[in-house]
C-alpha atoms as a PDB file:
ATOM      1  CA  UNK A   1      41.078  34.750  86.767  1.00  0.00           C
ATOM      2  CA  UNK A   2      41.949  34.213  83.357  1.00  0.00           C
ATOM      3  CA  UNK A   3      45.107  33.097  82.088  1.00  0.00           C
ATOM      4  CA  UNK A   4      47.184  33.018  78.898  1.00  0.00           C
ATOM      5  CA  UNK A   5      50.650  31.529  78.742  1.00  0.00           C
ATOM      6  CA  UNK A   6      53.094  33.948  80.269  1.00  0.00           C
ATOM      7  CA  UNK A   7      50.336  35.817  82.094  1.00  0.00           C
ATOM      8  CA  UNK A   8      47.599  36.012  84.715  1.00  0.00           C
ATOM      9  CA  UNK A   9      44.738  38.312  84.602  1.00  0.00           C
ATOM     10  CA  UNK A  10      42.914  38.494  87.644  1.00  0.00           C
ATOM     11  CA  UNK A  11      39.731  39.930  88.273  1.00  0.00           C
ATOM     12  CA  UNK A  12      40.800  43.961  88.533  1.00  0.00           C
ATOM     13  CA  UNK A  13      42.061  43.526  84.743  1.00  0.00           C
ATOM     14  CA  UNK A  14      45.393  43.952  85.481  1.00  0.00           C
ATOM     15  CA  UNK A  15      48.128  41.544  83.813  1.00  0.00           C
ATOM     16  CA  UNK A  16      50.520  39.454  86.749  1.00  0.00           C
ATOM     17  CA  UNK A  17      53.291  37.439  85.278  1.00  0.00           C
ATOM     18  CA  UNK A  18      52.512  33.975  85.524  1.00  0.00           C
ATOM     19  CA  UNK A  19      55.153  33.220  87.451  1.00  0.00           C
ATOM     20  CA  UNK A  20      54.666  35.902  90.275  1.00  0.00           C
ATOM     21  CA  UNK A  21      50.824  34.581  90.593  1.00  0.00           C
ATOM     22  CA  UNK A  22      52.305  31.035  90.870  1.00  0.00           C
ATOM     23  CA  UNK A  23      54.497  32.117  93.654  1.00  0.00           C
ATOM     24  CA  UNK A  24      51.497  34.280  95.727  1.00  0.00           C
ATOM     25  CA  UNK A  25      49.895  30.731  95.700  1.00  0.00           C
ATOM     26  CA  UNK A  26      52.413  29.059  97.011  1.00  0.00           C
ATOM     27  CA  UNK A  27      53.191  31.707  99.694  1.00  0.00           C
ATOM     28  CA  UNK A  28      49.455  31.854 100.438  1.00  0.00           C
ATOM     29  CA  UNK A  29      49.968  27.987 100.940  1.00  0.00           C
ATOM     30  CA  UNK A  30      53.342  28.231 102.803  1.00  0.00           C
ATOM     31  CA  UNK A  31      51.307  31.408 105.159  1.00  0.00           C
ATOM     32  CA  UNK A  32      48.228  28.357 105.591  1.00  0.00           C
ATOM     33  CA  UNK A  33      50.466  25.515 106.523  1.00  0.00           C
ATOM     34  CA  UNK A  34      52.570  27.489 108.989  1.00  0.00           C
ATOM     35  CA  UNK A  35      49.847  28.907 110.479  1.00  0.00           C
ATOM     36  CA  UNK A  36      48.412  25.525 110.941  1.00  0.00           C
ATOM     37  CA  UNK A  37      51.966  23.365 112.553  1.00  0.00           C
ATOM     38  CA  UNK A  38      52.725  27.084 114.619  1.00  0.00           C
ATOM     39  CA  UNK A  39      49.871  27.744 116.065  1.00  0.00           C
ATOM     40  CA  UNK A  40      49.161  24.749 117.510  1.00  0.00           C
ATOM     41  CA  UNK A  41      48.809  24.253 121.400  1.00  0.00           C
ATOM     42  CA  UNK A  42      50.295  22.046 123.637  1.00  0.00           C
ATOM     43  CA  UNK A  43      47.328  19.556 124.487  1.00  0.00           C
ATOM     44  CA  UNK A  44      46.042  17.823 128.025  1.00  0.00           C
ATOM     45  CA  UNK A  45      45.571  14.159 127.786  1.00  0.00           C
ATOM     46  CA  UNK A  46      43.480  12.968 130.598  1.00  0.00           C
ATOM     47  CA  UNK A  47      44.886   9.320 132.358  1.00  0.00           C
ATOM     48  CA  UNK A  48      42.968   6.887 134.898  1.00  0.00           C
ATOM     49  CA  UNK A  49      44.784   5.212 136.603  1.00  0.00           C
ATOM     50  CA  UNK A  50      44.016   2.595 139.644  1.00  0.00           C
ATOM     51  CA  UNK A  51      45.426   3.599 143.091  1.00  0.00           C
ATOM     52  CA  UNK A  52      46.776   1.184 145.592  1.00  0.00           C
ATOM     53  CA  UNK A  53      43.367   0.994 147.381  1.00  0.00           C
ATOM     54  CA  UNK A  54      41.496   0.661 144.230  1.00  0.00           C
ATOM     55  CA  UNK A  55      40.046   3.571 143.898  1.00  0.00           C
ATOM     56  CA  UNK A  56      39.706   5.004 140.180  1.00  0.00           C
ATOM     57  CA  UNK A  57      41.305   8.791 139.993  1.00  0.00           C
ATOM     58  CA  UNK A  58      42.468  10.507 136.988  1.00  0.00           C
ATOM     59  CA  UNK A  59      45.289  13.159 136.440  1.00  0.00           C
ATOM     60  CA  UNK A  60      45.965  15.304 132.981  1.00  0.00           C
ATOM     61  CA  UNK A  61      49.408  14.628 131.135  1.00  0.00           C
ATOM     62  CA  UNK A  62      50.723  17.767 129.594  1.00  0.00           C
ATOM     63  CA  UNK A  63      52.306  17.222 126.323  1.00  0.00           C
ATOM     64  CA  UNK A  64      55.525  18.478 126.305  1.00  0.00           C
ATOM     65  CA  UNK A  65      56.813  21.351 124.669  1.00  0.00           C
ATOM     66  CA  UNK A  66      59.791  20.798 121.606  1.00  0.00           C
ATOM     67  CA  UNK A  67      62.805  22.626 123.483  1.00  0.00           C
ATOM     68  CA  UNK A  68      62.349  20.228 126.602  1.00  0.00           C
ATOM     69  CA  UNK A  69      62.111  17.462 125.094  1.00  0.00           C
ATOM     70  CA  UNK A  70      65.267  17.945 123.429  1.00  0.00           C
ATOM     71  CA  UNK A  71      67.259  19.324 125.979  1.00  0.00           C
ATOM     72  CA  UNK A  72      66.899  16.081 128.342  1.00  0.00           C
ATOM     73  CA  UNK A  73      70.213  14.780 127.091  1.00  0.00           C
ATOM     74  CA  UNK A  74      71.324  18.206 127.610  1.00  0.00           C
ATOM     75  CA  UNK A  75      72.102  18.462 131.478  1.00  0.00           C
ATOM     76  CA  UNK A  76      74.560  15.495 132.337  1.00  0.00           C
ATOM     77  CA  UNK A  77      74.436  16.324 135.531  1.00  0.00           C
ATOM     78  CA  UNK A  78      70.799  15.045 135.689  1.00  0.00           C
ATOM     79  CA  UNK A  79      70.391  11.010 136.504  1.00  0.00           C
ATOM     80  CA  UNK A  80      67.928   9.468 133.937  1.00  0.00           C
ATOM     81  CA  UNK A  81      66.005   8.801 137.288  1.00  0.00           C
ATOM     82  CA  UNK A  82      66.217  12.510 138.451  1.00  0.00           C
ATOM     83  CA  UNK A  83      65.160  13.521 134.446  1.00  0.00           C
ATOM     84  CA  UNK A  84      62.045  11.212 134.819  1.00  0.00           C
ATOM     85  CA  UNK A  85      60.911  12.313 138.331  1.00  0.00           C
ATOM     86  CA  UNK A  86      61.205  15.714 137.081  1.00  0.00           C
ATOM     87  CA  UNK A  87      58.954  14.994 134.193  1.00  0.00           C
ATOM     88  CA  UNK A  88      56.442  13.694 136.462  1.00  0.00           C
ATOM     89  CA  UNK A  89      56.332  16.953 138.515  1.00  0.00           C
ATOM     90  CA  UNK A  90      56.326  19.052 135.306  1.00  0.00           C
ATOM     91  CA  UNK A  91      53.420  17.427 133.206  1.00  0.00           C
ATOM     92  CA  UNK A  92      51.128  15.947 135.310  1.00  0.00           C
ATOM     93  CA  UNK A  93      48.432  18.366 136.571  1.00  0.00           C
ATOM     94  CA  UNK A  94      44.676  18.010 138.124  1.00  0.00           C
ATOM     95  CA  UNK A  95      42.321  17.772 135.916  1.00  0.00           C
ATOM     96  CA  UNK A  96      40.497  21.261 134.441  1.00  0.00           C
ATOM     97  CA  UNK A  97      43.449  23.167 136.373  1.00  0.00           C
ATOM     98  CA  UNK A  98      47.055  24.661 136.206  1.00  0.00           C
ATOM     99  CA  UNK A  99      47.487  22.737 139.409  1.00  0.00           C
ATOM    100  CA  UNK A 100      50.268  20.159 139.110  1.00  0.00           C
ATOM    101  CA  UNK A 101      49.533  16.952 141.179  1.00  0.00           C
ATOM    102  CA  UNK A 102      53.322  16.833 142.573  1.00  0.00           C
ATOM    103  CA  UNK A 103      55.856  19.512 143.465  1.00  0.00           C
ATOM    104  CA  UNK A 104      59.562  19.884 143.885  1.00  0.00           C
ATOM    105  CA  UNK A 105      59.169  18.731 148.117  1.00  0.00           C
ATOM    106  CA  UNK A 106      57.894  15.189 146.696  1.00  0.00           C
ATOM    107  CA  UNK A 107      60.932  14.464 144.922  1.00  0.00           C
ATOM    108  CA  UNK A 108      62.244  12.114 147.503  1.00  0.00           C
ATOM    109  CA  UNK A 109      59.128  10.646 147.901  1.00  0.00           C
ATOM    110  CA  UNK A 110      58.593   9.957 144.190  1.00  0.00           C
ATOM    111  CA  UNK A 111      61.934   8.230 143.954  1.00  0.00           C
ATOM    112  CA  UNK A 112      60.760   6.024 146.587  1.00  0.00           C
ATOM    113  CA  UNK A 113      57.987   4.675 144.969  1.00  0.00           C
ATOM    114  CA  UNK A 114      57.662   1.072 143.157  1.00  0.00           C
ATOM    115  CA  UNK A 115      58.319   1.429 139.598  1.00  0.00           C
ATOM    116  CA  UNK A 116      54.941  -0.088 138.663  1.00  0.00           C
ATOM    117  CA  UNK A 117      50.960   1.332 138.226  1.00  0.00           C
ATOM    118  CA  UNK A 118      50.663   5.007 138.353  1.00  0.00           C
ATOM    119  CA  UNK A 119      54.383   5.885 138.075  1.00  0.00           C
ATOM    120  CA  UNK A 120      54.662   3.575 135.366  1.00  0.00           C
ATOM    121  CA  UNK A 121      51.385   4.841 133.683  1.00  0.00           C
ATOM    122  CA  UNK A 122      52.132   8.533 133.958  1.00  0.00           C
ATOM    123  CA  UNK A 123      55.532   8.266 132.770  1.00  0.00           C
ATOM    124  CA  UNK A 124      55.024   5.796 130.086  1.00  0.00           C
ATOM    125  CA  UNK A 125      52.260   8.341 128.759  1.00  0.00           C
ATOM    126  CA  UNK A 126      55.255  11.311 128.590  1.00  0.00           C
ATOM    127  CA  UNK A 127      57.260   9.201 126.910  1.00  0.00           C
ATOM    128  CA  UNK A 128      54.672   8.286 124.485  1.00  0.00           C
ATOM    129  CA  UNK A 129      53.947  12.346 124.004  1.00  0.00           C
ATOM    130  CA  UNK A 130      57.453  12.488 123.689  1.00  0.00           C
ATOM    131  CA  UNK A 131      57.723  10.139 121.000  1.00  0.00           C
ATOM    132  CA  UNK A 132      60.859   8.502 123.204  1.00  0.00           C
ATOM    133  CA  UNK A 133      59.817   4.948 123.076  1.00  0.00           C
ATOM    134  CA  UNK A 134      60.154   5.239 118.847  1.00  0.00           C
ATOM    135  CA  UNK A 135      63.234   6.479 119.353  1.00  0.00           C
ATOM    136  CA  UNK A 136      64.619   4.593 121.439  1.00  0.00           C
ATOM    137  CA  UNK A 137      63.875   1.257 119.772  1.00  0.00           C
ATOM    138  CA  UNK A 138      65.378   3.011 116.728  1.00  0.00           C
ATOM    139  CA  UNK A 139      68.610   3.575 119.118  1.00  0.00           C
ATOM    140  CA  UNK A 140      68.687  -0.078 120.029  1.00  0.00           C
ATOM    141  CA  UNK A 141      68.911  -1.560 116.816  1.00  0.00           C
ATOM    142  CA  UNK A 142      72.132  -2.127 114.924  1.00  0.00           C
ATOM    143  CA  UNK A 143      73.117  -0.032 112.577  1.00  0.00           C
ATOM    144  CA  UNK A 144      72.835  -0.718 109.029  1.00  0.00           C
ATOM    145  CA  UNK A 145      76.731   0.548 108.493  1.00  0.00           C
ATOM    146  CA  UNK A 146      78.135  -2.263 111.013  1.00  0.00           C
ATOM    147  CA  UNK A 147      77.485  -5.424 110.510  1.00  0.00           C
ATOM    148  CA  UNK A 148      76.021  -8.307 112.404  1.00  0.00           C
ATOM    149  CA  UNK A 149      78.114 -10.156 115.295  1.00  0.00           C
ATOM    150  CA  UNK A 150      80.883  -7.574 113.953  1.00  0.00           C
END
């Protein structure tokens, strides 16, 4: 493609303002990059964990999808521990499946449990997914408009 000052000749010989070629590229660039961020999919991120007994079993950790993730502060009529039990029914699945590992009936039962090993592990991977631990340490520290001990 050759070029002169105020115009672009590409290869079929006929003159484009510089300006309009210019802007093709970019769009061709915007098209590329969109296509890249939009048509990604939501991945599976595989998690061992240790069970009570010892044994060594692994579940898959959905990443979560934009709109839920922001709508958790959404419903105030959801606990933060009913919002986390929730999550763990929603993302975690068997392995190589659509299966999820827990349903709706285990909510009780899920509550129940000690806050430590695989709860722990499989929530503490959704929030990492979830980019919630970054913002919540951003949350916790003082803002720059007040100032300390105010």
């Amino acid at each position: 493609m050759a070029q002169n000052r105020d115009m672009t000749i590409p290869a079929d010989g006929v003159p484009v303002p510089a300006t309009k070629a210019a802007s093709n590229v970019a769009q061709s660039l915007r098209d590329q990059l969109r296509a890249k961020v939009l048509g990604r999919q939501r991945r599976r991120i595989p998690l061992d964990l240790i069970a009570e007994d010892g044994s060594k079993i692994q579940v898959e950790i959905l990443e979560p999808d934009v709109d839920s993730t922001l709508q958790r502060d959404g419903n105030s009529d959801i606990t933060p521990k009913e919002r986390m039990i929730q999550q763990v029914i929603e993302y975690t699945f068997v392995p190589g499946t659509d299966e999820r590992v827990f349903e709706e009936a285990d909510v009780a039962v899920i509550g129940s449990l000690p806050f430590g090993q695989e709860f722990s592990k499989i929530f503490g991977k959704i929030m990492e997914l979830q980019n919630l631990r970054e913002a919540m340490a951003e949350a916790r520290k003082p803002s720059s408009a007040t100032p300390p001990n105010s």
